[in-house]
Protein backbone atom coordinates (compact mmCIF):
# COMPACT_ATOMS: atom_id res chain seq x y z
CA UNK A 1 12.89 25.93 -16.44
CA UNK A 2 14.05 25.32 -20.27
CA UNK A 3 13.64 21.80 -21.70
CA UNK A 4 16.44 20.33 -23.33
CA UNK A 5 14.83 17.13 -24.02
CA UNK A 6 11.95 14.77 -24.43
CA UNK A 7 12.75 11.09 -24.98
CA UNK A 8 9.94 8.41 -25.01
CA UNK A 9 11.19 5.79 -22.94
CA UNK A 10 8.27 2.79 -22.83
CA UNK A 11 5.23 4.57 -21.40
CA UNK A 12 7.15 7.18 -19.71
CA UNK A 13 8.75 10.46 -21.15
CA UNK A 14 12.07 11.45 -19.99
CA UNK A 15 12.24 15.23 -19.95
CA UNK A 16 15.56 17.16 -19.18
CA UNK A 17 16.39 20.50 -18.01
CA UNK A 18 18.97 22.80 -18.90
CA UNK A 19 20.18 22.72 -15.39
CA UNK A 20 20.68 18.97 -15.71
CA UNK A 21 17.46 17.90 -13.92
CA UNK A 22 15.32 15.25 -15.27
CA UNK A 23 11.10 14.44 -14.57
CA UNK A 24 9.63 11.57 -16.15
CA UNK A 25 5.72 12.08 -17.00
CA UNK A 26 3.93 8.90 -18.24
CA UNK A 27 2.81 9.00 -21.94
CA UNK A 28 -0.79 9.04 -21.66
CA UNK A 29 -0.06 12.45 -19.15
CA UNK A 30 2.46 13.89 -21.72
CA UNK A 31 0.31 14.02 -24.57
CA UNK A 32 -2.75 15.19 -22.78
CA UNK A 33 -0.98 18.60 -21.34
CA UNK A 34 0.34 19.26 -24.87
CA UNK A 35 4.20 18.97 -23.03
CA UNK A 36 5.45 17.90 -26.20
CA UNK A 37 4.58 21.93 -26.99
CA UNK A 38 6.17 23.24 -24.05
CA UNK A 39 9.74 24.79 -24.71
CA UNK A 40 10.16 25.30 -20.92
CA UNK A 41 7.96 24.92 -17.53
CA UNK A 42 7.21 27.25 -14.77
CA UNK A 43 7.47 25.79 -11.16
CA UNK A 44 3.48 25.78 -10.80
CA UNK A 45 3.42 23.54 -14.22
CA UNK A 46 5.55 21.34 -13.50
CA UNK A 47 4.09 20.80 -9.81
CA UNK A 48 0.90 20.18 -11.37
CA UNK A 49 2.61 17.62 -13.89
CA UNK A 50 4.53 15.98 -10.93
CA UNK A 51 1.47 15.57 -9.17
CA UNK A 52 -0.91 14.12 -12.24
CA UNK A 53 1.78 11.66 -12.70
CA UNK A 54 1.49 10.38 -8.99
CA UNK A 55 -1.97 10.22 -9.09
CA UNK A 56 -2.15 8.52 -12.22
CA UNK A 57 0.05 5.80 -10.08
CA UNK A 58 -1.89 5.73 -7.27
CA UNK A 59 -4.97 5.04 -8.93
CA UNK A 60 -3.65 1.77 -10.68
CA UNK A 61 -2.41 0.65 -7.25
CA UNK A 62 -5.36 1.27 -5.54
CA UNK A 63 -7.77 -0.39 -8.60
CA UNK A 64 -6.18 -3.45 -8.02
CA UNK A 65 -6.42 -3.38 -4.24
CA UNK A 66 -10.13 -2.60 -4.93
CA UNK A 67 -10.51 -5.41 -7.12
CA UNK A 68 -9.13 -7.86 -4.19
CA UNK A 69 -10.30 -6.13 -1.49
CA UNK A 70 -13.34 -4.78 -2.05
CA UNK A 71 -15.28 -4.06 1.27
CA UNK A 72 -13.49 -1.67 2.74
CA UNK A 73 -13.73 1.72 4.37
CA UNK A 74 -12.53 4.83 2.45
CA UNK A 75 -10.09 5.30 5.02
CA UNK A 76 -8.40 2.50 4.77
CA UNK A 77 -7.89 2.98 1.12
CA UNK A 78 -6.52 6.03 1.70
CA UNK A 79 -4.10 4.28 4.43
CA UNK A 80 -3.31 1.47 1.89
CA UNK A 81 -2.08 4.39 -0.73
CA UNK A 82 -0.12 6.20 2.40
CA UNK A 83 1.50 2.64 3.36
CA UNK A 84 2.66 2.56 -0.59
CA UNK A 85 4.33 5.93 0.07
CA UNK A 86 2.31 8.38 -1.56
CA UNK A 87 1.55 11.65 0.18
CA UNK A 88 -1.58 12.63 1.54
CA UNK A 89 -3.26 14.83 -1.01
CA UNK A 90 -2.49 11.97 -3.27
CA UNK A 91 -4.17 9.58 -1.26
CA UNK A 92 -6.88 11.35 -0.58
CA UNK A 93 -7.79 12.53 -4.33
CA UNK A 94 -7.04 8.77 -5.86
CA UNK A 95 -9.99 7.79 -3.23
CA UNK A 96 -12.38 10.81 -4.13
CA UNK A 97 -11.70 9.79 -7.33
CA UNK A 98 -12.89 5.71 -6.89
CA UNK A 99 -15.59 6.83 -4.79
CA UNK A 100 -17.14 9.72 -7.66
CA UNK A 101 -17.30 6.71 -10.18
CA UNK A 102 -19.20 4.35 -7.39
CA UNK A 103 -16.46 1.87 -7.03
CA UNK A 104 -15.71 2.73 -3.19
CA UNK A 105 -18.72 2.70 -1.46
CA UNK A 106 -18.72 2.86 2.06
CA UNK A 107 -22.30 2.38 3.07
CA UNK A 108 -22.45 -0.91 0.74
CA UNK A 109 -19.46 -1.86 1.74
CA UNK A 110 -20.28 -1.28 5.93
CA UNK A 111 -24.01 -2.70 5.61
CA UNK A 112 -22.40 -5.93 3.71
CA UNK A 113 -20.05 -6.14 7.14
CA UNK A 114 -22.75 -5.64 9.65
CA UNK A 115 -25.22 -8.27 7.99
CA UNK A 116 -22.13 -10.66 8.18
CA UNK A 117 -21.47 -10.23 12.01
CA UNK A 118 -25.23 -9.78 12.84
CA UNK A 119 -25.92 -13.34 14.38
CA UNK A 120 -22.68 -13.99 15.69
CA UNK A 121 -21.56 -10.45 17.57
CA UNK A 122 -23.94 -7.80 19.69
CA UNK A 123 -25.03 -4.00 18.13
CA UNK A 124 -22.02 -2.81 20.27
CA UNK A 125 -19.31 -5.04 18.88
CA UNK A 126 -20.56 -4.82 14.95
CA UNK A 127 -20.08 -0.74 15.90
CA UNK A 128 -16.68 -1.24 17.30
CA UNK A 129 -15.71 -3.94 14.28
CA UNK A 130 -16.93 -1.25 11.97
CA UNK A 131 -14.82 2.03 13.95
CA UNK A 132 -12.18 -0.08 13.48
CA UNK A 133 -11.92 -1.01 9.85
CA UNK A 134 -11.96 2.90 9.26
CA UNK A 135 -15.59 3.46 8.87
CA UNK A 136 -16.88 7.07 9.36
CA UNK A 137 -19.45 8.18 12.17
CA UNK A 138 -21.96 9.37 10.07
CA UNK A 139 -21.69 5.96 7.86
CA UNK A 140 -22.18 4.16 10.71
CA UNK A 141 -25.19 6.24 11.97
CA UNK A 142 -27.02 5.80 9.01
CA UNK A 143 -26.96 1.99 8.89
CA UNK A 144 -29.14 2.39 12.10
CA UNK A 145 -28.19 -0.64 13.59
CA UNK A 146 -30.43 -1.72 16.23
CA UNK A 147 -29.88 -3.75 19.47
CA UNK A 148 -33.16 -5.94 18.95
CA UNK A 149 -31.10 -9.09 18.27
CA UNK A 150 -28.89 -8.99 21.42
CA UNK A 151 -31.34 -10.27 23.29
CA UNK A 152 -31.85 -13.24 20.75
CA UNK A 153 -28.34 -14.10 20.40
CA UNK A 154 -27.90 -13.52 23.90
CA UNK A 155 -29.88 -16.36 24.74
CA UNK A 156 -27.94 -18.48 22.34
CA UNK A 157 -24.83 -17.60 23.69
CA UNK A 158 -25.63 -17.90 27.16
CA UNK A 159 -26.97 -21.72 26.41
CA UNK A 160 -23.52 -22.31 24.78
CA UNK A 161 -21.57 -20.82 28.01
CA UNK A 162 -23.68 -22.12 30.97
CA UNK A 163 -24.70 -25.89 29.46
CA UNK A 164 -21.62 -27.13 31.09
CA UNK A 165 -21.89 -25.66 34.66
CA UNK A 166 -23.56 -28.61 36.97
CA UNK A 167 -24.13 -26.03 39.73
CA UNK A 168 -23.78 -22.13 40.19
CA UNK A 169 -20.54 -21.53 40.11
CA UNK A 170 -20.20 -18.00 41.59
CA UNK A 171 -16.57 -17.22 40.20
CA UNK A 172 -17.53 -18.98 36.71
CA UNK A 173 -20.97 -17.16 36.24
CA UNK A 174 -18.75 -13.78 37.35
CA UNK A 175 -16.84 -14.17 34.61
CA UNK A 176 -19.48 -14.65 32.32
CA UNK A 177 -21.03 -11.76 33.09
CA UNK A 178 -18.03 -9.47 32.77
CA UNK A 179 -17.19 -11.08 29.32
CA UNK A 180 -20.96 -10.15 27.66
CA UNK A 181 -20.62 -6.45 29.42
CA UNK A 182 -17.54 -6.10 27.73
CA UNK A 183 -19.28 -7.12 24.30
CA UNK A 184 -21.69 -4.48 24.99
CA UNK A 185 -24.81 -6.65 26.42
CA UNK A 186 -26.64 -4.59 29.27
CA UNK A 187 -25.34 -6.09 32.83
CA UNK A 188 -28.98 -6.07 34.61
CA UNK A 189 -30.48 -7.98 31.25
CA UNK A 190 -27.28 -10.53 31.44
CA UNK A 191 -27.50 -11.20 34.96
CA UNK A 192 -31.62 -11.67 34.73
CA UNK A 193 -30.84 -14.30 32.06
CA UNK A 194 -28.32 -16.12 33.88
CA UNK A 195 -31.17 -16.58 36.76
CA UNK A 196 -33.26 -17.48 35.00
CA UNK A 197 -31.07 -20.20 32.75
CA UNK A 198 -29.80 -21.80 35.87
CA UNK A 199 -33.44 -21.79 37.16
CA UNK A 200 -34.62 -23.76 34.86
């Protein structure tokens, strides 16, 4: 395609074809692919162009999201990028490009979030917390989060649930049980603790 025209317009360059198109690059990209040499631009050139001009975007969206939020999975940093409309390959290499320089990183970032829920939620619900906030399998193996609390803040959370029953209370201690199963406590080691709390 032949180039009819390059005009600087504030940090972007306006360039226009001779079949009336018109790209604009942003200054810093213009001047570091030489375009201001270029007398016209093959298809793959100007795909490359299009593309170092939406990354260039999509990294100074996504260092500001960073700077806000800054615990977060890679994932969703890449879905914050796709929510702002950029494409996936976009996404995906503004993220590679945070995480080469050590600004995302996801096993800081997922070991910060388990130590925050570790006396207040079981080894099964900080897992689920962290599948849900995007965090990869093999992220999540390697924090090697153990179940040897549960039993601890079990026992807290029990006293907090059954200090109010006067009496067993089949239906109430029932549903209980089904609500710490459901947060991943082991039924037999509830239902053992609840005997032996209203025991006492």
């Amino acid at each position: 395609m032949k180039i009819l025209d390059k005009k600087l317009h504030g940090e972007k360059y306006l360039i226009v074809f001779e079949d009336g198109s018109e790209i604009e690059i942003d200054r810093e990209i213009y001047l570091q692919e030489k375009v201001y040499d270029l007398e016209d631009i093959d298809e793959r050139t100007l795909e490359r162009l299009l593309f170092e001009n939406k990354l260039k975007k999509a990294k100074q969206d996504l260092v500001s999201y960073i700077a806000k939020y800054p615990m977060r999975s890679e994932f969703m940093y890449y879905k914050y990028l796709i929510g702002k409309g950029y494409d996936s390959a976009t996404a995906s290499e503004a993220v590679a490009y945070f995480v080469s320089l050590g600004y995302i990183d996801e096993i800081s970032a997922a070991k910060k979030l388990a130590l925050k829920y570790q006396n207040s939620k079981s080894s099964f619900e900080i897992i689920n917390i962290l599948r849900r906030k995007g965090f990869k399998n093999s992220t999540i193996s390697r924090l090697n989060i153990s179940d040897e609390n549960d039993l601890i803040l079990l026992d807290k959370l029990l006293s907090k649930k059954l200090k109010h029953l006067k009496r067993a209370d089949n239906k109430e201690v029932l549903r209980i049980i089904k609500w710490f199963v459901a947060r991943g406590y082991d039924y037999n080691t509830v239902v053992e603790k609840i005997k032996e709390y209203l025991e006492r």
